[in-house]
C-alpha atoms as a PDB file:
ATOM      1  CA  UNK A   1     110.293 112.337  94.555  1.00  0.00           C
ATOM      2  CA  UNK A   2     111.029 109.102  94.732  1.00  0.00           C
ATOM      3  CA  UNK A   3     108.396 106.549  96.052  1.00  0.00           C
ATOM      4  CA  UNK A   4     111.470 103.584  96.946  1.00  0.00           C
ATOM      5  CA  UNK A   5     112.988 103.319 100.215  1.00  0.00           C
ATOM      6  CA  UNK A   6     116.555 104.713 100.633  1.00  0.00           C
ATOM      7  CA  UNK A   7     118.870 101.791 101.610  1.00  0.00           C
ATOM      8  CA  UNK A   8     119.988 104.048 104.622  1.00  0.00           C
ATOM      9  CA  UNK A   9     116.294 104.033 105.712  1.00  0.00           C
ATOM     10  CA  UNK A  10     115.700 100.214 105.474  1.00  0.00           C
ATOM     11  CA  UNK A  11     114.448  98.870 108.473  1.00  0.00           C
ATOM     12  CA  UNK A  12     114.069  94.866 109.855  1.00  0.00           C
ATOM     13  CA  UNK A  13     110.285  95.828 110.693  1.00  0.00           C
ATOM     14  CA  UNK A  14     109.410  97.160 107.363  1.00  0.00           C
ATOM     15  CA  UNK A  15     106.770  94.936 105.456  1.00  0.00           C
ATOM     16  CA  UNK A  16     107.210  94.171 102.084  1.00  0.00           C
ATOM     17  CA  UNK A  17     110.114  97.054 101.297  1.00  0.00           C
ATOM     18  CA  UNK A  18     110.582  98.158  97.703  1.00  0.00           C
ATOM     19  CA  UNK A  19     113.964  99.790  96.596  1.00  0.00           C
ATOM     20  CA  UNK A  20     115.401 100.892  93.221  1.00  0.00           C
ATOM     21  CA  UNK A  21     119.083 100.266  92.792  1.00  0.00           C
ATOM     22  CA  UNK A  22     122.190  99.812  90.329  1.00  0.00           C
ATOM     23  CA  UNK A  23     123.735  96.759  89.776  1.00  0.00           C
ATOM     24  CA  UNK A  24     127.413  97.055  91.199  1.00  0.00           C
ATOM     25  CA  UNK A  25     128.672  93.583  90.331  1.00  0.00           C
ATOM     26  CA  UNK A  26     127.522  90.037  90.621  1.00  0.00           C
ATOM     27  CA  UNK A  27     128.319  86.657  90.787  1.00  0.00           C
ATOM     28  CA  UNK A  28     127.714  83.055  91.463  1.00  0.00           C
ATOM     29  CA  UNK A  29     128.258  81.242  95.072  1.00  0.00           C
ATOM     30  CA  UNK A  30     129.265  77.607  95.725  1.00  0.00           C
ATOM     31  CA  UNK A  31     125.681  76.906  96.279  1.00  0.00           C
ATOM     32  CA  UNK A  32     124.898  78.027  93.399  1.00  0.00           C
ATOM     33  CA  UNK A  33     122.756  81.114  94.391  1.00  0.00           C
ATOM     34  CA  UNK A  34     123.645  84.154  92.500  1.00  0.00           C
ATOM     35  CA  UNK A  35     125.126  87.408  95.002  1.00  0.00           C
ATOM     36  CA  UNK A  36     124.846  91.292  94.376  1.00  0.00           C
ATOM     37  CA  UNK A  37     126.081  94.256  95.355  1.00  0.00           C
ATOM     38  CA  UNK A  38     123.807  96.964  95.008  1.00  0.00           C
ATOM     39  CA  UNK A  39     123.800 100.832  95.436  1.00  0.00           C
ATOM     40  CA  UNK A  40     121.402 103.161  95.507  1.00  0.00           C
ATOM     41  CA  UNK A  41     120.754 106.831  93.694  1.00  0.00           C
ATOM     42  CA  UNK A  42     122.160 108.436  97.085  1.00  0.00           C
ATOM     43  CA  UNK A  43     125.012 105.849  96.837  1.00  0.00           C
ATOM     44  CA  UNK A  44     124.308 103.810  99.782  1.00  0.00           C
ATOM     45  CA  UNK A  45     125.179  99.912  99.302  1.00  0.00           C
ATOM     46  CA  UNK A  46     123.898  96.428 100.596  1.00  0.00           C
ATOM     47  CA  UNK A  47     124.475  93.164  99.268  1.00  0.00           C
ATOM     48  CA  UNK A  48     121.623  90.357  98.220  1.00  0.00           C
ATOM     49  CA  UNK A  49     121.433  87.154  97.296  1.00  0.00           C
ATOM     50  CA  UNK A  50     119.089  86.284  94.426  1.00  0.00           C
ATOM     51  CA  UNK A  51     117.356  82.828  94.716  1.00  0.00           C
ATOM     52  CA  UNK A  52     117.463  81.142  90.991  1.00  0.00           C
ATOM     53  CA  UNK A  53     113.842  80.602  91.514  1.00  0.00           C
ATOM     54  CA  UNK A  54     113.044  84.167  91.810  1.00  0.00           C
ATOM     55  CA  UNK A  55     114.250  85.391  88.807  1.00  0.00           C
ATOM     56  CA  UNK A  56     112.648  82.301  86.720  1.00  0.00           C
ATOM     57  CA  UNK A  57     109.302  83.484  87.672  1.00  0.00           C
ATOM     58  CA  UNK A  58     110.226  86.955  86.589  1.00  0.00           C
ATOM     59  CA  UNK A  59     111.815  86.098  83.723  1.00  0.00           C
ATOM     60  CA  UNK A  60     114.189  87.933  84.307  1.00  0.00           C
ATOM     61  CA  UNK A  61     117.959  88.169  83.771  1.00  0.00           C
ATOM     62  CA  UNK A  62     120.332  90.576  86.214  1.00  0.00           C
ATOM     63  CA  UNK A  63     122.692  92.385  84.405  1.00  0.00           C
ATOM     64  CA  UNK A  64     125.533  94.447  86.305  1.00  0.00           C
ATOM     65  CA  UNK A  65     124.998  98.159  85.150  1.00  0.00           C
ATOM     66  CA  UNK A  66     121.440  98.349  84.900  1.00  0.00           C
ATOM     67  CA  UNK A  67     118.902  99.774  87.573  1.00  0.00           C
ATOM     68  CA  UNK A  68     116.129  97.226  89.089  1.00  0.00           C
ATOM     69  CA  UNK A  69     112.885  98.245  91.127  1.00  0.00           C
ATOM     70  CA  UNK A  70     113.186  95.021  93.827  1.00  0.00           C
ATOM     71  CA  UNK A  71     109.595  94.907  95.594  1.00  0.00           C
ATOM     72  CA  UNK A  72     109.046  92.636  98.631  1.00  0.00           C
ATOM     73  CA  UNK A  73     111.935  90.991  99.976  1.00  0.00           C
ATOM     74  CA  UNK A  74     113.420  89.743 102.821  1.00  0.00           C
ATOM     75  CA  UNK A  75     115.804  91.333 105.642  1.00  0.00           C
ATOM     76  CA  UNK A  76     118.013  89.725 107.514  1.00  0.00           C
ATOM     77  CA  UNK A  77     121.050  91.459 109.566  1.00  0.00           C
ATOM     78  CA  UNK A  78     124.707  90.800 108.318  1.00  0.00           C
ATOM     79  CA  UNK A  79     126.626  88.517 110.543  1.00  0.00           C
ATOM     80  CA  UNK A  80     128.843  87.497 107.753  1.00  0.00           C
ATOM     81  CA  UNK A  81     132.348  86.704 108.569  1.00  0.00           C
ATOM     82  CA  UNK A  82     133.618  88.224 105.091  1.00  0.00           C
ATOM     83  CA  UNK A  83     131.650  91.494 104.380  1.00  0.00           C
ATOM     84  CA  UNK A  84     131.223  93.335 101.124  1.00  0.00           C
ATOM     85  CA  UNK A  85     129.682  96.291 102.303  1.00  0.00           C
ATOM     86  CA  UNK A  86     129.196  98.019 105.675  1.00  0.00           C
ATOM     87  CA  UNK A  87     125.843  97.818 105.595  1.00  0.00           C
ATOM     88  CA  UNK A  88     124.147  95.908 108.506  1.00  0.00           C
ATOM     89  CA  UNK A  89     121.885  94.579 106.413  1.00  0.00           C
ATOM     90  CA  UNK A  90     121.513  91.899 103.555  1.00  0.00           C
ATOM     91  CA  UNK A  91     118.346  91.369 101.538  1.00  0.00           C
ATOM     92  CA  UNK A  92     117.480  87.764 100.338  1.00  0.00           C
ATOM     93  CA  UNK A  93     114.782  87.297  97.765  1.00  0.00           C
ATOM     94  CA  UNK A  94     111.753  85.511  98.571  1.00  0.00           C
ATOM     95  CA  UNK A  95     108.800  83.417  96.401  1.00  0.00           C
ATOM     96  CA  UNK A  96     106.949  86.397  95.464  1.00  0.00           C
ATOM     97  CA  UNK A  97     109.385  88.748  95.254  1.00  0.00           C
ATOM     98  CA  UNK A  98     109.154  90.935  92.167  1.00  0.00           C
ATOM     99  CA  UNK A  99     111.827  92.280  90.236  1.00  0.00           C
ATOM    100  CA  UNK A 100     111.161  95.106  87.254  1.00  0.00           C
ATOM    101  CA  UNK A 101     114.494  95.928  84.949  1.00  0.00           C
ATOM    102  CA  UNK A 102     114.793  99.495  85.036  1.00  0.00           C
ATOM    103  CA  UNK A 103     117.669  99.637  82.034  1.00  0.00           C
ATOM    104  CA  UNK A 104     120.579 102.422  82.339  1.00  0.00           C
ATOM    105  CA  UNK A 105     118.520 104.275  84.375  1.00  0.00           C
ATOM    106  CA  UNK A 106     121.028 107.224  85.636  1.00  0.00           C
ATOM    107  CA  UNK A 107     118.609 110.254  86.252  1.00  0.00           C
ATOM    108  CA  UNK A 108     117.380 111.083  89.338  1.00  0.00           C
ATOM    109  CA  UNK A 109     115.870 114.279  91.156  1.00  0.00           C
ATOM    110  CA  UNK A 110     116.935 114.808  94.771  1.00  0.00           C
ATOM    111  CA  UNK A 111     116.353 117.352  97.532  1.00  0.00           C
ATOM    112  CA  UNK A 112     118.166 118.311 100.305  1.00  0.00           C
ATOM    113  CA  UNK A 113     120.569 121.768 101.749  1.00  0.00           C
ATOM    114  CA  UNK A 114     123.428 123.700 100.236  1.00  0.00           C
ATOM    115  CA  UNK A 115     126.065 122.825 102.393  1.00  0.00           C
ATOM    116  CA  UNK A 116     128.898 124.085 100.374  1.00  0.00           C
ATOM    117  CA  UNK A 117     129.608 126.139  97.496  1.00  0.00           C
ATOM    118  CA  UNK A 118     132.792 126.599  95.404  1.00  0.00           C
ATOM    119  CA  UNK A 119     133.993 128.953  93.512  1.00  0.00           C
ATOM    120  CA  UNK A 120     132.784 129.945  89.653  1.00  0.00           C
ATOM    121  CA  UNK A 121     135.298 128.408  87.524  1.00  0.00           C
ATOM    122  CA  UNK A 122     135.494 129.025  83.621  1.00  0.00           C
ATOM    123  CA  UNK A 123     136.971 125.532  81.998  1.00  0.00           C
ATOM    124  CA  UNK A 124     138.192 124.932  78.181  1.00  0.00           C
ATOM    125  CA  UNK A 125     136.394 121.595  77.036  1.00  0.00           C
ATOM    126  CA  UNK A 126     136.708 120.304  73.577  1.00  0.00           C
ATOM    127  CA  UNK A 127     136.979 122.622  70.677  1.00  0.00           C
ATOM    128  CA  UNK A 128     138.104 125.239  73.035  1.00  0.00           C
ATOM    129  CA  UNK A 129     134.761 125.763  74.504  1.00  0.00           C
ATOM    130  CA  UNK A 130     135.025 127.752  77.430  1.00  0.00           C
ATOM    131  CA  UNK A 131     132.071 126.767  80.499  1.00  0.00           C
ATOM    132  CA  UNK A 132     131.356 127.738  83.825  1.00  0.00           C
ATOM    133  CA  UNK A 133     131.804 125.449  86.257  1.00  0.00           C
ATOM    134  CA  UNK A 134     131.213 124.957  90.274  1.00  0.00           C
ATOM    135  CA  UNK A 135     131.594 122.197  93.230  1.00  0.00           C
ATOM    136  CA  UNK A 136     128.680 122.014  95.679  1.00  0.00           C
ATOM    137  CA  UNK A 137     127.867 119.599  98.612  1.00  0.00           C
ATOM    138  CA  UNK A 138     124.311 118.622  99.219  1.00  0.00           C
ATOM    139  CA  UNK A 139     123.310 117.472 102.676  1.00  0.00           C
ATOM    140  CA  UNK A 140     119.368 115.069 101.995  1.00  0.00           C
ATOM    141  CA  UNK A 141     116.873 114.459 105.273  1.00  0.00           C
ATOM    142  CA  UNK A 142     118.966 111.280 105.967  1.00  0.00           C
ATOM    143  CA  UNK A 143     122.509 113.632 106.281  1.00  0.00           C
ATOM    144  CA  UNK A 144     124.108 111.850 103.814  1.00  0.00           C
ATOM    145  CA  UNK A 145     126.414 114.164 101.993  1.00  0.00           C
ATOM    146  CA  UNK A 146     126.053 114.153  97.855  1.00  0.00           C
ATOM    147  CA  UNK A 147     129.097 116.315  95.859  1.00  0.00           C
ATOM    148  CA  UNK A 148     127.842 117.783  92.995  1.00  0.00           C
ATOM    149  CA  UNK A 149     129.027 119.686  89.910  1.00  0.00           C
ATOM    150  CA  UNK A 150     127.258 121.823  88.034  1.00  0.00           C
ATOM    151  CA  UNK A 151     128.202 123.109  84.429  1.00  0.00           C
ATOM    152  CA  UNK A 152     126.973 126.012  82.492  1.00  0.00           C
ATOM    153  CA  UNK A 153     123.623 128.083  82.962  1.00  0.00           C
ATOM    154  CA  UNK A 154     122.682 126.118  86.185  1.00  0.00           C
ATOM    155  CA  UNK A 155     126.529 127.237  87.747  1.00  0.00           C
ATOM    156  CA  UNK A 156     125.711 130.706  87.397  1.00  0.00           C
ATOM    157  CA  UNK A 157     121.979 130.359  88.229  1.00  0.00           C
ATOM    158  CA  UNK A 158     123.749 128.978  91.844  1.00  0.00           C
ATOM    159  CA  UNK A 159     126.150 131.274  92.136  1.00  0.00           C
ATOM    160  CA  UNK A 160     124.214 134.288  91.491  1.00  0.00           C
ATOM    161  CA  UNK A 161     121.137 133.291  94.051  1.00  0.00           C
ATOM    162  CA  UNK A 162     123.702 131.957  96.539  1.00  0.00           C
ATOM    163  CA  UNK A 163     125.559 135.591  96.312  1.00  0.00           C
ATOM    164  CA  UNK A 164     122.205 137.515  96.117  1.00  0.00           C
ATOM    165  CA  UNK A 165     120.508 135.648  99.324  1.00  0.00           C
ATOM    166  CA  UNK A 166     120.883 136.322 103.011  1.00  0.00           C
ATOM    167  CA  UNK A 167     119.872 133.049 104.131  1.00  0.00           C
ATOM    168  CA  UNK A 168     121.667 131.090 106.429  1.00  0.00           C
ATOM    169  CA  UNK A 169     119.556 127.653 104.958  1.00  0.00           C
ATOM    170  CA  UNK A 170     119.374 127.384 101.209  1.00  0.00           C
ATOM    171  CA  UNK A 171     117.303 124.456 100.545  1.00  0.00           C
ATOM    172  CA  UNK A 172     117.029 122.843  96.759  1.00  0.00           C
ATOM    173  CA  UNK A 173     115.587 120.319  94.253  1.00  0.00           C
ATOM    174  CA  UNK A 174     118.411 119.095  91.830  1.00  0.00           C
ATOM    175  CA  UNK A 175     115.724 117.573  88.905  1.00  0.00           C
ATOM    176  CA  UNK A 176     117.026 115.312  86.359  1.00  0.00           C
ATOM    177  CA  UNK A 177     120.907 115.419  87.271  1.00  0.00           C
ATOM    178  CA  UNK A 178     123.272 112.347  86.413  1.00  0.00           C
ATOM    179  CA  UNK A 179     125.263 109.686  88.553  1.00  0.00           C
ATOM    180  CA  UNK A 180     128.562 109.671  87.766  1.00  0.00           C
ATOM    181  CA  UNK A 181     130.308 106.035  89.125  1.00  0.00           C
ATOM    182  CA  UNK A 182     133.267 105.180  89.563  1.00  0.00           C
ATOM    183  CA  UNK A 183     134.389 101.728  89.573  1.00  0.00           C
ATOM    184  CA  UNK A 184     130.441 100.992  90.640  1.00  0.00           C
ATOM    185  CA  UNK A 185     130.912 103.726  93.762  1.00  0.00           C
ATOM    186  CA  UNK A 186     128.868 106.830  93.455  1.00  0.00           C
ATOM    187  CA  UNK A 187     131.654 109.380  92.564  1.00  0.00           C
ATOM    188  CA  UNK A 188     129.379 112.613  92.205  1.00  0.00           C
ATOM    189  CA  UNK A 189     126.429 114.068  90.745  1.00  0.00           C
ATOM    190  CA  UNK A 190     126.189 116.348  87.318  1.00  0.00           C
ATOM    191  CA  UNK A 191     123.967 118.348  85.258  1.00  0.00           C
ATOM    192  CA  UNK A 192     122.741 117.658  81.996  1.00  0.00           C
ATOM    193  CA  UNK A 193     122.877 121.130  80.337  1.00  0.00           C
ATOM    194  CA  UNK A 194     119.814 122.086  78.675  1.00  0.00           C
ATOM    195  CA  UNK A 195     117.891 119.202  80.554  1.00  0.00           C
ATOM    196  CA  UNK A 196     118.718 119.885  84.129  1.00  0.00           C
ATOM    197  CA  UNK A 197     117.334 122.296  86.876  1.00  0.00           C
ATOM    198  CA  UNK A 198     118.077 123.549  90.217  1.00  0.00           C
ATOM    199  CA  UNK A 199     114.920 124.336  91.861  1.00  0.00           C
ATOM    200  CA  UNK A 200     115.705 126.506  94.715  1.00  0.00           C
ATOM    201  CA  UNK A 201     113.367 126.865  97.896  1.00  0.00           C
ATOM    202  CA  UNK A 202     110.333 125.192  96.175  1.00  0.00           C
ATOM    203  CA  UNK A 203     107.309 125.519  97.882  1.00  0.00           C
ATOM    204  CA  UNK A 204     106.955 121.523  97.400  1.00  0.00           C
ATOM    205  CA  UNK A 205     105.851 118.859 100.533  1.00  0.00           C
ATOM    206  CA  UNK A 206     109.327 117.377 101.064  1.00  0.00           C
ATOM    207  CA  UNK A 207     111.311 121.049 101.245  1.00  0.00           C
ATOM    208  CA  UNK A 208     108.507 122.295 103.735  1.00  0.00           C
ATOM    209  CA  UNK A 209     108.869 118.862 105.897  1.00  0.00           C
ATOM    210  CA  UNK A 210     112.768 118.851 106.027  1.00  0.00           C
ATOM    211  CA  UNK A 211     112.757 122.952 106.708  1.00  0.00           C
ATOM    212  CA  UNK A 212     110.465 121.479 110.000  1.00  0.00           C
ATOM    213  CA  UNK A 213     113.346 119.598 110.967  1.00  0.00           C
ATOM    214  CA  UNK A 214     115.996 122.324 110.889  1.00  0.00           C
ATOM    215  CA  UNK A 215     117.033 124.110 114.434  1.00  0.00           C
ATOM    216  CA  UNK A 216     115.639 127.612 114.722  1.00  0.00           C
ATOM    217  CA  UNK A 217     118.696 128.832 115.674  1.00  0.00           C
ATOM    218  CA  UNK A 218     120.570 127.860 112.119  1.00  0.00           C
ATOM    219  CA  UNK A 219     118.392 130.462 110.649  1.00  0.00           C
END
C-alpha cells in the first residue's frame, strides 16, 4: 500500500506531509509563481503554488501529465475568492521542500469494499474479439467511492466469487489496475489483462484494520 497521504486525509497539523499526485494542469501567476492543480490516485484534488526557488534546487521541471512524490510542504486553508477546486486546502512549497518526478506513473493498487456489482457483459473489441466485461463500485477506508471496470479473466474471477459467496461484506485488493482520466478528472479505474489482480479477502494489515471498522450488524 501506499506510504503517501491521501489528499482527503491531509490535515493543517500534519508535519512535514508527503503526497504523490498527477499533474492536472499548470500555469504561471502575475507574480510570477507557477500554480497547479493536482489529483491524487483516489482522484481527490487540491491546488499548489510552486515557489521558482523550489524547483531550482531540485532541478526540476513540472510537467502536466506526469506523477510527482511532493515531500514536506506547507498547508494553508483556502480562502481564495476564485477557487479551482473544492478542496479546503492549498499547499505552498517551502525552502526544503523536495520534489521527485515520478514519470507517467498510472498504476496503482488499492483496497477497499464491493459496493456494487454489474452484470457480466460479453463486448466485440477490435478484430471481433469478443471479452467479458463488468462495472463495479469500490468504497476505500476514507468512503470515497472508485468505479471500476474490469475486462476478461479478472470479470469472471468477480463474478463467479461474488455469485459463489454468502457474505454480506466482500472486501478486496485491486493490484496494479490503471487510471483512466478524463480531461485531468479521474474517470474510472481498469485492469490490465494479464498484469492485473483482484485479491479478494486477503489476510493483509489494511483489510483486517478496515474489517475493524465495519458495524457488526452489516455482516
Amino acid at each position: 500500500m501506499s506510504a503517501f497521504t491521501l489528499l482527503s486525509d491531509l490535515q493543517y497539523e500534519v508535519k512535514k506531509p508527503a503526497i504523490r499526485v498527477h499533474v492536472i494542469s499548470k500555469w504561471r501567476t502575475k507574480t510570477s509563481e507557477t500554480e497547479l492543480l493536482v489529483g491524487d490516485e483516489m482522484g481527490f484534488i487540491i491546488q499548489g503554488t510552486f515557489h521558482d526557488e523550489c524547483m531550482e534546487s531540485n532541478k526540476i521541471s513540472i510537467k502536466e501529465g506526469e506523477w510527482y512524490e511532493i515531500y514536506d510542504f506547507k498547508l494553508i486553508y483556502n480562502f481564495r475568492k476564485v477557487k479551482a477546486t473544492t478542496n479546503r486546502y492549498h499547499f505552498v512549497t517551502k525552502v526544503n521542500t523536495v520534489i521527485t518526478n515520478c514519470g507517467l506513473l498510472k498504476h496503482v493498487d488499492i483496497y477497499g469494499s464491493l459496493l456494487f456489482l454489474g452484470n457480466l457483459e460479453f463486448v466485440e473489441e477490435a478484430a471481433g474479439i469478443v471479452k467479458p466485461k463488468t462495472t463495479f463500485s469500490l468504497i476505500n477506508p476514507e468512503n470515497a467511492h472508485n468505479n471500476c471496470v474490469a475486462y476478461g479473466t479478472n470479470a469472471v474471477e468477480l463474478h463467479a466469487y461474488w455469485n459463489s459467496t454468502k457474505a454480506n461484506v466482500v472486501l478486496c485488493v485491486l493490484s496494479v489496475w490503471r487510471i483512466e482520466w478524463d480531461e485531468g478528472r479521474f474517470r474510472y479505474m481498469t485492469n490490465i489483462e494479464g498484469c492485473s489482480k483482484i485479491v479478494l479477502e486477503p489476510n493483509i494489515p489494511e483489510i483486517e484494520e478496515f474489517r475493524k471498522r465495519i458495524p457488526a450488524y452489516v455482516y
